[in-house]
C-alpha atoms as a PDB file:
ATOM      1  CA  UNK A   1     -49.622  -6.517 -15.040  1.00  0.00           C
ATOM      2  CA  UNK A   2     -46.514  -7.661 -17.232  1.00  0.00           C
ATOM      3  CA  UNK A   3     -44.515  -5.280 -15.615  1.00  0.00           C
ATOM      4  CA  UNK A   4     -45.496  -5.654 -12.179  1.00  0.00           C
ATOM      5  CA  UNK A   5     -44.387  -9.008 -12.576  1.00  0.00           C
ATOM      6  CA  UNK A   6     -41.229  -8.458 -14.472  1.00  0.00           C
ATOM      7  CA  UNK A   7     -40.562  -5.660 -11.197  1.00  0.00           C
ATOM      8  CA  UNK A   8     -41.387  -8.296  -8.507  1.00  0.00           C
ATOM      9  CA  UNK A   9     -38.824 -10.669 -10.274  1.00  0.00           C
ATOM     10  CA  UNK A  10     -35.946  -8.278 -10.229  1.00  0.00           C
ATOM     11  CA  UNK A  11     -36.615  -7.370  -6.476  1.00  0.00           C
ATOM     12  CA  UNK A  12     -36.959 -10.350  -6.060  1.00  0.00           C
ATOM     13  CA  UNK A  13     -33.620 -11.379  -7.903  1.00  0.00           C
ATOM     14  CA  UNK A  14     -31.982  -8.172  -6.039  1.00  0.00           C
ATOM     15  CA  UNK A  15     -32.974  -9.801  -2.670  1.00  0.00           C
ATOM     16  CA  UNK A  16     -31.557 -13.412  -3.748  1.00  0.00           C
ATOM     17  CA  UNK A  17     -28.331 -11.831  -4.634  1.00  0.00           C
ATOM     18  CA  UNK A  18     -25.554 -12.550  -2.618  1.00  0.00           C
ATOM     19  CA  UNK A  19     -23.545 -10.401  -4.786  1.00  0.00           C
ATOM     20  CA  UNK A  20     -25.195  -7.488  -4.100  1.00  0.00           C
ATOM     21  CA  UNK A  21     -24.079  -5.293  -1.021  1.00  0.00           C
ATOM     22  CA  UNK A  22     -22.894  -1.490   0.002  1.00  0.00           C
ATOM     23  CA  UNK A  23     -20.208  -0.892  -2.532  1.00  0.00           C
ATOM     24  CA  UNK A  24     -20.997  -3.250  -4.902  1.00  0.00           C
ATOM     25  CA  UNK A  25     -19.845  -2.325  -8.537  1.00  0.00           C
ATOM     26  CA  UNK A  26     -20.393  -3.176 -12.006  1.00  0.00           C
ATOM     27  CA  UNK A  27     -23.796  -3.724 -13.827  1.00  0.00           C
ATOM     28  CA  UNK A  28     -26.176  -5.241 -11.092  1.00  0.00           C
ATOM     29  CA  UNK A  29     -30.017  -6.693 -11.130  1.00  0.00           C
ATOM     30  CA  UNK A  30     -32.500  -3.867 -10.957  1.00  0.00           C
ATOM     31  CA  UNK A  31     -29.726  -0.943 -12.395  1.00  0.00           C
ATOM     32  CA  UNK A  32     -30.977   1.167 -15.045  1.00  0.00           C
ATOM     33  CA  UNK A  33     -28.500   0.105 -17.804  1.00  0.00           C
ATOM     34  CA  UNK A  34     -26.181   2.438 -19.410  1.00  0.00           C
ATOM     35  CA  UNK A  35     -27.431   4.122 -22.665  1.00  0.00           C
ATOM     36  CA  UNK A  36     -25.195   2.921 -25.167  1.00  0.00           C
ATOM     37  CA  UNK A  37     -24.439   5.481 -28.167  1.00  0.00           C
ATOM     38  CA  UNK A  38     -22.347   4.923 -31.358  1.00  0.00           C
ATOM     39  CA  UNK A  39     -23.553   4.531 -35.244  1.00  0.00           C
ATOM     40  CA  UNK A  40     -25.520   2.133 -37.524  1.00  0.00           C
ATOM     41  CA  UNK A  41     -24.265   0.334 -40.137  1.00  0.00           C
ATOM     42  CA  UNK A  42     -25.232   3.517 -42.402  1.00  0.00           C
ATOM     43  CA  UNK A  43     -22.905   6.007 -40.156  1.00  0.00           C
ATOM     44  CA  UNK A  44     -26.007   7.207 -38.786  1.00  0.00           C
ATOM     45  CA  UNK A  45     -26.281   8.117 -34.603  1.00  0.00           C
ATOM     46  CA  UNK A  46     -28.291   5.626 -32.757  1.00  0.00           C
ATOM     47  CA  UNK A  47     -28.809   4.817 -29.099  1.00  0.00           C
ATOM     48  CA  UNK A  48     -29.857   1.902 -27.226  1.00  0.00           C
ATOM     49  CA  UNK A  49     -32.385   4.037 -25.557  1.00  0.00           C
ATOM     50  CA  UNK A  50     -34.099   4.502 -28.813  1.00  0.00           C
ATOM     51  CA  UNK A  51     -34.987   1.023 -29.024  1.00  0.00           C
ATOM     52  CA  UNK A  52     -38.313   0.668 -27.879  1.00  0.00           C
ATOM     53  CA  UNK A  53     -39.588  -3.129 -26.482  1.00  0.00           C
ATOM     54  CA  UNK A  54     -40.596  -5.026 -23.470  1.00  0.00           C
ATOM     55  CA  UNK A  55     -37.357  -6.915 -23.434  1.00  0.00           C
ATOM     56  CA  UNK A  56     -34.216  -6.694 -24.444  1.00  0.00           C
ATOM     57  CA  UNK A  57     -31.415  -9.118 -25.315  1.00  0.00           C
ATOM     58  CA  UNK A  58     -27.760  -6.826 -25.512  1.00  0.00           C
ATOM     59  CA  UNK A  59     -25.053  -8.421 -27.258  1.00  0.00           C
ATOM     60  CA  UNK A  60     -21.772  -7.461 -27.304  1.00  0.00           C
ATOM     61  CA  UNK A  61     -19.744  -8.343 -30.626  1.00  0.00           C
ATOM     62  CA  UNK A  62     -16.839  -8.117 -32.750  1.00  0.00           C
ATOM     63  CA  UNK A  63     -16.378  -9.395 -35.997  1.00  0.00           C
ATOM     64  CA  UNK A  64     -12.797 -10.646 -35.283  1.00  0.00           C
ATOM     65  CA  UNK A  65     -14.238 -13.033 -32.529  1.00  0.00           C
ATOM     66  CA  UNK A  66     -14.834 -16.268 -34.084  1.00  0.00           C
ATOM     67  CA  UNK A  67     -17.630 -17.257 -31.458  1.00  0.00           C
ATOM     68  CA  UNK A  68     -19.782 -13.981 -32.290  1.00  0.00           C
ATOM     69  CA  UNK A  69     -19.753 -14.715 -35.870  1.00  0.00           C
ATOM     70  CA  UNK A  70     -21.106 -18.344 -35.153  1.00  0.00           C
ATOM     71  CA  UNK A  71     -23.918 -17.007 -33.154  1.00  0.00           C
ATOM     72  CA  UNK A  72     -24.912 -14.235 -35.494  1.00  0.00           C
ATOM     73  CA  UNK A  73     -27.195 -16.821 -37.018  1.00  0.00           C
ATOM     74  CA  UNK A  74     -29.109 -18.086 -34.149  1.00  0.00           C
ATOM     75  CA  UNK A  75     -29.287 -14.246 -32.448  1.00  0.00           C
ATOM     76  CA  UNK A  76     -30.801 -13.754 -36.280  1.00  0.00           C
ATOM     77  CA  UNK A  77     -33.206 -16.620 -35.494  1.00  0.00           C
ATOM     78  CA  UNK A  78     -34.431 -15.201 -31.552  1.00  0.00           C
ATOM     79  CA  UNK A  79     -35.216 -11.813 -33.006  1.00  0.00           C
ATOM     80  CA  UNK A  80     -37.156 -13.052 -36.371  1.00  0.00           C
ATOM     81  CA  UNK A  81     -39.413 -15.830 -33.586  1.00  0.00           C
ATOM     82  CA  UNK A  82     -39.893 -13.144 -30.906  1.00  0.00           C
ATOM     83  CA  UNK A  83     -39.736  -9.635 -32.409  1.00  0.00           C
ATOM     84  CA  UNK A  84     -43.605  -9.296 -33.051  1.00  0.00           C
ATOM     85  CA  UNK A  85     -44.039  -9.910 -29.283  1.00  0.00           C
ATOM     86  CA  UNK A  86     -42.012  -7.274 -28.189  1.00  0.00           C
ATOM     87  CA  UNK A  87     -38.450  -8.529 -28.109  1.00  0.00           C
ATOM     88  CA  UNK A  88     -35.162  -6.808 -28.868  1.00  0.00           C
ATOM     89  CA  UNK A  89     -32.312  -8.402 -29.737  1.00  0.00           C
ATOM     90  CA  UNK A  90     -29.793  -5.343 -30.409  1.00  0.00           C
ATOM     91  CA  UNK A  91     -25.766  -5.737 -31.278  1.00  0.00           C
ATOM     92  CA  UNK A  92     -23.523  -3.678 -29.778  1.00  0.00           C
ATOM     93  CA  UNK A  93     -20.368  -4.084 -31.969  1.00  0.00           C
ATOM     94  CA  UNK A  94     -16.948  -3.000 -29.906  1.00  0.00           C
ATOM     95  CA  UNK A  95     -13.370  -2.264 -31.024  1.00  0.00           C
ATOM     96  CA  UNK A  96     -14.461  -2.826 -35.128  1.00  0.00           C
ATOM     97  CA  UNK A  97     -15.470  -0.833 -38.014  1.00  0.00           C
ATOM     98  CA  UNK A  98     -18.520   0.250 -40.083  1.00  0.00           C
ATOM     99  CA  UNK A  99     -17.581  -1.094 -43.012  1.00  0.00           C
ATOM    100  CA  UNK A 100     -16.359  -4.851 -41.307  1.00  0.00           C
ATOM    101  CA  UNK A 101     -20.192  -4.505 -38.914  1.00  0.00           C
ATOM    102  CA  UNK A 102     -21.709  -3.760 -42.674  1.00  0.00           C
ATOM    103  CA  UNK A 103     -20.218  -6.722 -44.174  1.00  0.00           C
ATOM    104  CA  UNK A 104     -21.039  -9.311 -40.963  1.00  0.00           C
ATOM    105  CA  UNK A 105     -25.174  -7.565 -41.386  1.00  0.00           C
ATOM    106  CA  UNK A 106     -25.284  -8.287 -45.153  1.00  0.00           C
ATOM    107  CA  UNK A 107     -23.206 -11.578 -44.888  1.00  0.00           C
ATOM    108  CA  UNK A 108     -25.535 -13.076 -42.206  1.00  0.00           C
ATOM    109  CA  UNK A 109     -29.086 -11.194 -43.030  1.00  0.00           C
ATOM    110  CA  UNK A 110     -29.148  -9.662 -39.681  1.00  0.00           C
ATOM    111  CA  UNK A 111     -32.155  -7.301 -39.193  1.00  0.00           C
ATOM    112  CA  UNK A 112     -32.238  -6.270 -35.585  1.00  0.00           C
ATOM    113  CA  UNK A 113     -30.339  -3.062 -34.026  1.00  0.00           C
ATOM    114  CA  UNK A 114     -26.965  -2.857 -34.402  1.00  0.00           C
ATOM    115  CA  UNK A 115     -24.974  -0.086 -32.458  1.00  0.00           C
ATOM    116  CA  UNK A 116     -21.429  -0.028 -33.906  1.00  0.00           C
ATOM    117  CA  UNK A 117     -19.315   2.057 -31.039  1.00  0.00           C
ATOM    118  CA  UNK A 118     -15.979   2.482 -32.041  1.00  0.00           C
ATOM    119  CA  UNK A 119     -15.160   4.678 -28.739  1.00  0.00           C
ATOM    120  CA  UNK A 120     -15.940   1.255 -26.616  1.00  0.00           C
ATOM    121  CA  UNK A 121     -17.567   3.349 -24.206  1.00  0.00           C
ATOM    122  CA  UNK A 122     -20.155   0.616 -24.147  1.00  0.00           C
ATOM    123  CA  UNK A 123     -17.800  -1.650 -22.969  1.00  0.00           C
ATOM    124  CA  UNK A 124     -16.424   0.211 -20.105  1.00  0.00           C
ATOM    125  CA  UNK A 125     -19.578   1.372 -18.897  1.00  0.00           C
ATOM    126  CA  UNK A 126     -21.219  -2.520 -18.909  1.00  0.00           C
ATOM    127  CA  UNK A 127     -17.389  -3.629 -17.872  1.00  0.00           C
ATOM    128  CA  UNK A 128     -17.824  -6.448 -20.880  1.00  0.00           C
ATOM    129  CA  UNK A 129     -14.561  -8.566 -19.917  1.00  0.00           C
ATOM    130  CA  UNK A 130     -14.737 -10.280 -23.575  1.00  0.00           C
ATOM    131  CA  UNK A 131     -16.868 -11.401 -26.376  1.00  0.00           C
ATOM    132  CA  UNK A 132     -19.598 -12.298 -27.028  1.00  0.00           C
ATOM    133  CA  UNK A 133     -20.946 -11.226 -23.787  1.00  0.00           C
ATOM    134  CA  UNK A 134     -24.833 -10.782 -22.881  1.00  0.00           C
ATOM    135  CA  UNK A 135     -27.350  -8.861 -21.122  1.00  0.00           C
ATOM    136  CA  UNK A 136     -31.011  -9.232 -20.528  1.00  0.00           C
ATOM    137  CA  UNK A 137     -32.802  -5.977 -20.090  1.00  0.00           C
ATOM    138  CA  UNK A 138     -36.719  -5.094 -19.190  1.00  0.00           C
ATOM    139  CA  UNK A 139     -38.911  -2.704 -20.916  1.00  0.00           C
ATOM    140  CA  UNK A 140     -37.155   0.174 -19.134  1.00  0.00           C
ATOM    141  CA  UNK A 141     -33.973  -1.133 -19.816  1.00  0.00           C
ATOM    142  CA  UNK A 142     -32.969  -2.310 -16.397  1.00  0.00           C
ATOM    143  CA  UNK A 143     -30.647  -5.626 -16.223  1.00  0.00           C
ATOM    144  CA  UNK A 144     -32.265  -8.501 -15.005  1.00  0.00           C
ATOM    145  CA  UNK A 145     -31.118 -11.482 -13.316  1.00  0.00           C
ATOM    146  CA  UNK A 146     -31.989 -14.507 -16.112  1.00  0.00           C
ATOM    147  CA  UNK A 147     -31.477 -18.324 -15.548  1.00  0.00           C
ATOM    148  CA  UNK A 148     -28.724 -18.705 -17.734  1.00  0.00           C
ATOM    149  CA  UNK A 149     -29.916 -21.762 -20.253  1.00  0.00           C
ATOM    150  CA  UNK A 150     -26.600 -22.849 -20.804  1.00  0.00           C
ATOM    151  CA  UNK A 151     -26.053 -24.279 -16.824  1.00  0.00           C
ATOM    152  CA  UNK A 152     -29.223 -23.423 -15.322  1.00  0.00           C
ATOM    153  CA  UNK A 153     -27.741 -20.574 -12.984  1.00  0.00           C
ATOM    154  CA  UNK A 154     -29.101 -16.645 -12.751  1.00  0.00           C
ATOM    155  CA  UNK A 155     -27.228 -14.339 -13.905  1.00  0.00           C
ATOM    156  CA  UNK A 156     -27.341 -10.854 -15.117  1.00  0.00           C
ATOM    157  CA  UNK A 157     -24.047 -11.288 -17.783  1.00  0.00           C
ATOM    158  CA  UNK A 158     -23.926 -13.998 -19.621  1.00  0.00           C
ATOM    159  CA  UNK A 159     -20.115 -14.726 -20.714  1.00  0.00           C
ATOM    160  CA  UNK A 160     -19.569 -16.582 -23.757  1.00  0.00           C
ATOM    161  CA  UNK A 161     -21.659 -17.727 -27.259  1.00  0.00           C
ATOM    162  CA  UNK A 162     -25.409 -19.179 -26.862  1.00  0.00           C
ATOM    163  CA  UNK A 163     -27.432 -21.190 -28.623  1.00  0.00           C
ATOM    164  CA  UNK A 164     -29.904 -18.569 -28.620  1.00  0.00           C
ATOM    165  CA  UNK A 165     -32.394 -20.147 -31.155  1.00  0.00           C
ATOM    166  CA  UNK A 166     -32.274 -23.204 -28.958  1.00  0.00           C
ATOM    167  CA  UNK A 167     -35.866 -24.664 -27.272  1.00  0.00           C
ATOM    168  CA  UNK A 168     -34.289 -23.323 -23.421  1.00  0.00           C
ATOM    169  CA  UNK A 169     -33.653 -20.068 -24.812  1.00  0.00           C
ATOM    170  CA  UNK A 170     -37.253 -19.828 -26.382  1.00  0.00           C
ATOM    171  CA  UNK A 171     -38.804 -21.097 -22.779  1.00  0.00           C
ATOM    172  CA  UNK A 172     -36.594 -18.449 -21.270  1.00  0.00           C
ATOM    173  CA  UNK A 173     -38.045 -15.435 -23.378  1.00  0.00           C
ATOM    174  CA  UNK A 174     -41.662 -16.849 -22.566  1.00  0.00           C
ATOM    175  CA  UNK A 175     -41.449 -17.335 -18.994  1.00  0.00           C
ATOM    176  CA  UNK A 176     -39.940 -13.200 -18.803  1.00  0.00           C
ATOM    177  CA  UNK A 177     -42.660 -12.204 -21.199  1.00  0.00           C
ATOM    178  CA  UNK A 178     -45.191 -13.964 -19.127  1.00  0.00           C
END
């Protein structure tokens, strides 16, 4: 039933989009999203595919971008309050290193996914235009439009930090795991 839902809503979304026509380009409501591939913070190969949930929130990071470091804590708090229900919060770290991604994990007690790619093939293939940037993702990791909680408008990128462990971001994640 969940996913029925969460299907209606992104045709739904796809249909409200005035964005959307022939020879549109980009990432756009409904697409499957590209499977992002790089290394944990152990060298090891990991995929975004991999991550298995009902929703995902991608976040695209550096640790040279002062704004990603200050949200580190409240993307932290989202995963710890909604993991157990089936949300993702993964990192996708761009254009940095292992040992600097290592450093920012242990410094900050991050335990979601992180996805360190140092090719930033991530970022061409989502077109991230700068950091931190955000997607919202369904259980079959197609992008969905969101209401964005910091002005209240859908989206399917959201540009920019978050106050992710904030009470509009928790009635957010409800309402899209309703």
């Amino acid at each position: 039933m969940k996913l029925v839902l969460k299907r209606v809503l992104v045709c739904t979304a796809l249909l409200a989009c005035t964005s959307c026509s022939d020879g549109r380009s980009g990432i756009n409501p409904g697409d499957k999203a590209p499977n992002v591939k790089g290394v944990d913070e152990d060298n090891g190969p990991v995929a975004l595919w991999d991550v298995k949930g009902d929703l995902f929130l991608l976040n695209f990071w550096a640790t040279w971008c002062a704004p990603c470091m200050e949200e580190l804590p409240a993307l932290q708090s989202l995963h710890t309050k909604f993991q157990a229900r089936g949300v993702q919060v993964v990192g996708i770290a761009v254009d940095d290193t292992v040992e600097n991604v290592k450093e920012a994990v242990r410094r900050y007690g991050i335990t979601y996914p992180i996805i360190i790619d140092n090719n930033a093939q991530s970022k061409r293939a989502y077109q991230v235009k700068g950091f931190p940037e955000s997607f919202v993702l369904d259980g079959e990791h197609r992008v969905m439009v969101v209401t964005d909680p910091a002005d209240g408008t859908p989206q399917t990128r959201l540009w920019g930090p978050r106050e992710w462990d904030s009470p509009r971001v928790g009635a957010l994640v409800n309402s899209l795991l309703k």
